[in-house]
N, C-alpha and C. Protein backbone atom coordinates (compact mmCIF):
# COMPACT_ATOMS: atom_id res chain seq x y z
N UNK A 1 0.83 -1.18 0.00
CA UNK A 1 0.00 0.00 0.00
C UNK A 1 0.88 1.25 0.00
N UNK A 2 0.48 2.26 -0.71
CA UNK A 2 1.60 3.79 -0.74
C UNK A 2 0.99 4.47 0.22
N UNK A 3 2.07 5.00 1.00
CA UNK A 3 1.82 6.11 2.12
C UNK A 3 1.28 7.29 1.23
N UNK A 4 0.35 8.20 1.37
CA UNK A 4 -0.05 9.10 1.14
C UNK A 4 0.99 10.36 1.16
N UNK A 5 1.62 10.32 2.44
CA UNK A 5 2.80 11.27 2.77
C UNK A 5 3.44 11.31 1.99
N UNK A 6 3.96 9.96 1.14
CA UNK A 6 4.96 9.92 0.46
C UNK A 6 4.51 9.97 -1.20
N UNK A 7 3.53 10.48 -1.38
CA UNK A 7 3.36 11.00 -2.92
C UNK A 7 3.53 12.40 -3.33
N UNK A 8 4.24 12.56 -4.25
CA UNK A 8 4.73 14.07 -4.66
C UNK A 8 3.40 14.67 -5.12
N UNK A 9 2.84 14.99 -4.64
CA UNK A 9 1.25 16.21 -5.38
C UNK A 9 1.63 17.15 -4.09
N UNK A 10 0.91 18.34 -4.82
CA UNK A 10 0.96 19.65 -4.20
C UNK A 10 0.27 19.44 -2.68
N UNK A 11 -0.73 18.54 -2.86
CA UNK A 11 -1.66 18.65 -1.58
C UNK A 11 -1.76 17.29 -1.48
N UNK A 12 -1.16 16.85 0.09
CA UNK A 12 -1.89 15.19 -0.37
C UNK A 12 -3.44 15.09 -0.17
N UNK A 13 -3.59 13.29 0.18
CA UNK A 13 -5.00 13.38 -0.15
C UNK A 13 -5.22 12.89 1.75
N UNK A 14 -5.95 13.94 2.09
CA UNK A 14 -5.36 14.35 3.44
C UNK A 14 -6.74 12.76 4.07
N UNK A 15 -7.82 12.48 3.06
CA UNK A 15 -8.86 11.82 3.60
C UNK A 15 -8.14 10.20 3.60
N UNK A 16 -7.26 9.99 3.22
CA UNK A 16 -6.32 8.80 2.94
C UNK A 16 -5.05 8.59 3.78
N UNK A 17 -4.89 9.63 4.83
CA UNK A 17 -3.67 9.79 5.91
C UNK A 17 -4.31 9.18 7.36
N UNK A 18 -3.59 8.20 7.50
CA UNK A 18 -3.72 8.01 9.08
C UNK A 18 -3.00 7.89 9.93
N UNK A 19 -3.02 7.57 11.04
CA UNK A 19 -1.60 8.20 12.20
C UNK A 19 -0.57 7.18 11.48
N UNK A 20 -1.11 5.70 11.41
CA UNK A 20 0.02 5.00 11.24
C UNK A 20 0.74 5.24 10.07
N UNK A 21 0.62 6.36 9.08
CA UNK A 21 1.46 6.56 8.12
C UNK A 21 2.34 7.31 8.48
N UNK A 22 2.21 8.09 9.38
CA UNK A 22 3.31 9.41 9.91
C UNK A 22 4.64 8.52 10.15
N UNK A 23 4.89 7.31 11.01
CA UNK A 23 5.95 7.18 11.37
C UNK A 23 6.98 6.84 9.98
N UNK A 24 6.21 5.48 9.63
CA UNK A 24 7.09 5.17 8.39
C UNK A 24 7.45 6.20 7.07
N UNK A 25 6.65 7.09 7.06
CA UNK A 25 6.73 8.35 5.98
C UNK A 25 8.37 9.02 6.51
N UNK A 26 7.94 9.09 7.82
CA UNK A 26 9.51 10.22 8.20
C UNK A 26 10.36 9.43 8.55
N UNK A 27 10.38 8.08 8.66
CA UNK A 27 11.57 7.28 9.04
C UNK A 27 12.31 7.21 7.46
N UNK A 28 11.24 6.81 6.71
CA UNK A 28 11.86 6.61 5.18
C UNK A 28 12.73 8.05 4.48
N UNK A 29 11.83 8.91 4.80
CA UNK A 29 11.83 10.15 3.99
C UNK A 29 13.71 10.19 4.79
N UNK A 30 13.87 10.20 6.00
CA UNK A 30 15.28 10.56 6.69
C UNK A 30 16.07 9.97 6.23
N UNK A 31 15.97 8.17 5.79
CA UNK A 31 16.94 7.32 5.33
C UNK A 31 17.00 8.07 4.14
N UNK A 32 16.22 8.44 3.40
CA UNK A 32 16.69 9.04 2.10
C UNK A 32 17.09 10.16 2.23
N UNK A 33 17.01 10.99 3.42
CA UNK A 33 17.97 12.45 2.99
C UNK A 33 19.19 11.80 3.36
N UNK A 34 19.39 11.22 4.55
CA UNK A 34 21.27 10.52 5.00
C UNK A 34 21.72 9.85 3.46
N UNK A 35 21.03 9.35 3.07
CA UNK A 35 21.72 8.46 1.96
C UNK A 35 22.06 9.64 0.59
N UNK A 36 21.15 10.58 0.65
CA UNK A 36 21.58 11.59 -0.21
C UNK A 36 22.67 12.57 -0.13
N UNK A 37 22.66 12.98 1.47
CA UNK A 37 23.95 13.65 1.46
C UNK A 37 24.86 12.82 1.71
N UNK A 38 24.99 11.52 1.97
CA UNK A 38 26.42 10.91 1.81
C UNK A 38 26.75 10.74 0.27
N UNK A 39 25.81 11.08 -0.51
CA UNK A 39 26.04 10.99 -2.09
C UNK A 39 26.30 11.89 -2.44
N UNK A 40 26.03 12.70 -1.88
CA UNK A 40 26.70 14.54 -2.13
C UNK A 40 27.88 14.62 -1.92
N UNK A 41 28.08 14.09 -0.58
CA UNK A 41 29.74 14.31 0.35
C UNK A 41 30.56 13.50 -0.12
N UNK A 42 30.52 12.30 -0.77
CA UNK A 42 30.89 11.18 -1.72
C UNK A 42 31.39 11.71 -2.63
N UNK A 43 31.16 11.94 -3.68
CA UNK A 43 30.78 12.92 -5.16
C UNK A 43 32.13 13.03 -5.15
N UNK A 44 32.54 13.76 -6.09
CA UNK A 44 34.04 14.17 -6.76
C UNK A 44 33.77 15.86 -7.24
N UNK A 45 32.47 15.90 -7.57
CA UNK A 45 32.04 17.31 -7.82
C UNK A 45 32.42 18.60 -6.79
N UNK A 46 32.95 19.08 -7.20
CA UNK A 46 33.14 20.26 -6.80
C UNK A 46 32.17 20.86 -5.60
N UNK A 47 32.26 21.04 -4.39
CA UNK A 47 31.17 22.03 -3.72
C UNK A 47 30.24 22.99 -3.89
N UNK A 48 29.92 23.17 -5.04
CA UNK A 48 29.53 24.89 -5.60
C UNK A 48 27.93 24.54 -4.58
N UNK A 49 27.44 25.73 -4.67
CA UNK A 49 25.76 26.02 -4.56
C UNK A 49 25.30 25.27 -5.09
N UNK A 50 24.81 24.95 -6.65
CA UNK A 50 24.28 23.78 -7.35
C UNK A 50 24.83 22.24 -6.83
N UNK A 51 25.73 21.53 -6.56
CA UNK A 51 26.37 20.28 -6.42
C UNK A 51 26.04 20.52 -5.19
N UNK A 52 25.54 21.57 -4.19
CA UNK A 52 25.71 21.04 -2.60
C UNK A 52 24.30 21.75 -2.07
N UNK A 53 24.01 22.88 -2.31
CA UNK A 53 23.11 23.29 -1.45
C UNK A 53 21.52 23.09 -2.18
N UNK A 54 21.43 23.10 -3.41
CA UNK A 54 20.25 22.63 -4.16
C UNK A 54 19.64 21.67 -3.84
N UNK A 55 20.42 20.26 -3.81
CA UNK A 55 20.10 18.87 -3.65
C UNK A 55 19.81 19.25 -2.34
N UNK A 56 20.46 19.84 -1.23
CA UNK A 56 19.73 19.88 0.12
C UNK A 56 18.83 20.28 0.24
N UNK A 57 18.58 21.61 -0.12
CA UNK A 57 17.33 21.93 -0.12
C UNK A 57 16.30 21.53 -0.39
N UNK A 58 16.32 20.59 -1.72
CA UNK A 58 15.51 20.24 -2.17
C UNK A 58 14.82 18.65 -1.47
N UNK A 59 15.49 18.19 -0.31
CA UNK A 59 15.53 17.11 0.44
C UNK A 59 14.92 17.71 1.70
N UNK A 60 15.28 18.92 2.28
CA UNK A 60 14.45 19.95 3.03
C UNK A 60 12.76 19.91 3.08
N UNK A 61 12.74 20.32 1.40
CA UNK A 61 11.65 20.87 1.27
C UNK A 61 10.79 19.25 1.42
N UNK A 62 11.06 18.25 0.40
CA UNK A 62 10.27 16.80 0.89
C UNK A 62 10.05 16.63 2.54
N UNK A 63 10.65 16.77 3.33
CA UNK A 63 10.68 16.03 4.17
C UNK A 63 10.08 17.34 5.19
N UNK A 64 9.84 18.56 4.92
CA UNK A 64 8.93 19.89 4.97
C UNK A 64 7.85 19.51 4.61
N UNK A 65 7.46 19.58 4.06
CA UNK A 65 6.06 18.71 3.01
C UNK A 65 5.37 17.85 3.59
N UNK A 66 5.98 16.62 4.19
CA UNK A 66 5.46 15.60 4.87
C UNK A 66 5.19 16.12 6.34
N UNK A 67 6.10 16.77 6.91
CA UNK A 67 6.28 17.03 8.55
C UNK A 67 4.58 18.27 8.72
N UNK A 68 4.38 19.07 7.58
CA UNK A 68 3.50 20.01 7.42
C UNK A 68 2.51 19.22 7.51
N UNK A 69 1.91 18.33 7.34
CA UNK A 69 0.85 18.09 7.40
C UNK A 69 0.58 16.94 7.99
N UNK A 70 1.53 16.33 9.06
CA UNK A 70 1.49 15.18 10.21
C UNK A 70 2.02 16.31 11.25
N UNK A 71 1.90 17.35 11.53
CA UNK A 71 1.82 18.20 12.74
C UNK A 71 0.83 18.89 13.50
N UNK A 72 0.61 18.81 14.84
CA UNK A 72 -0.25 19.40 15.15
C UNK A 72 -1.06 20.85 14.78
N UNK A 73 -1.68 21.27 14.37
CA UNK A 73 -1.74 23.33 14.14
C UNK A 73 -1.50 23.99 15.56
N UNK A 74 -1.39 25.09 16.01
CA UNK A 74 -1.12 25.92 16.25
C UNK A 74 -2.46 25.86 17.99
N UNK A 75 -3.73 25.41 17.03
CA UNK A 75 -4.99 25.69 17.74
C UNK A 75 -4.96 24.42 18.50
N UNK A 76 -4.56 23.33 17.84
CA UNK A 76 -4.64 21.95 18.24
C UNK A 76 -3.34 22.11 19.76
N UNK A 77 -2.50 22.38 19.91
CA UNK A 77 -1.32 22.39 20.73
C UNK A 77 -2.72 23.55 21.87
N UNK A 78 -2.75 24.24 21.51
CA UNK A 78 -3.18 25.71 22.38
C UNK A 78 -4.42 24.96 23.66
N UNK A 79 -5.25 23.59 23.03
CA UNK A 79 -6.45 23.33 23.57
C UNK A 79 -5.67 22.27 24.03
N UNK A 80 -4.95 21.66 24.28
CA UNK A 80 -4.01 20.51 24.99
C UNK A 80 -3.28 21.21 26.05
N UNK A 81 -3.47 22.34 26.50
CA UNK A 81 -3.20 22.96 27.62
C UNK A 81 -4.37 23.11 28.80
């Protein structure tokens, strides 16, 4: 079965998310940023902005993406007080 978390669309399909997808979404999503920047830091390429900070970012933003919408809001934290 595909985690919801883990499909690239702008919005997931939030009626198809349930708790038990949160863990394995961000356990996976992490093995794949470690395995990416050891492929970065690996590399022979040169350090520039493009060869180093792009690919991060862009591993950022996935794993941003997923965390955004398996987090509590703002209102949800406020009434747990």
């Amino acid at each position: 079965m595909t985690n919801p978390l883990l499909l690239s669309a702008e919005l997931p399909a939030f009626s198809a998310i349930k708790p038990e997808h949160v863990q394995p979404a961000i356990e996976q999503l992490l093995q794949h940023n470690r395995d990416q920047i050891h492929a970065v830091l690996a590399s022979e390429n040169e350090l520039t902005w493009d060869a180093l900070v792009m690919p991060l970012e862009k591993l950022d933003d996935q794993l941003s993406h997923c965390l955004l919408y398996t987090s509590p809001s703002p209102r949800d934290r406020t009434r747990s007080r």
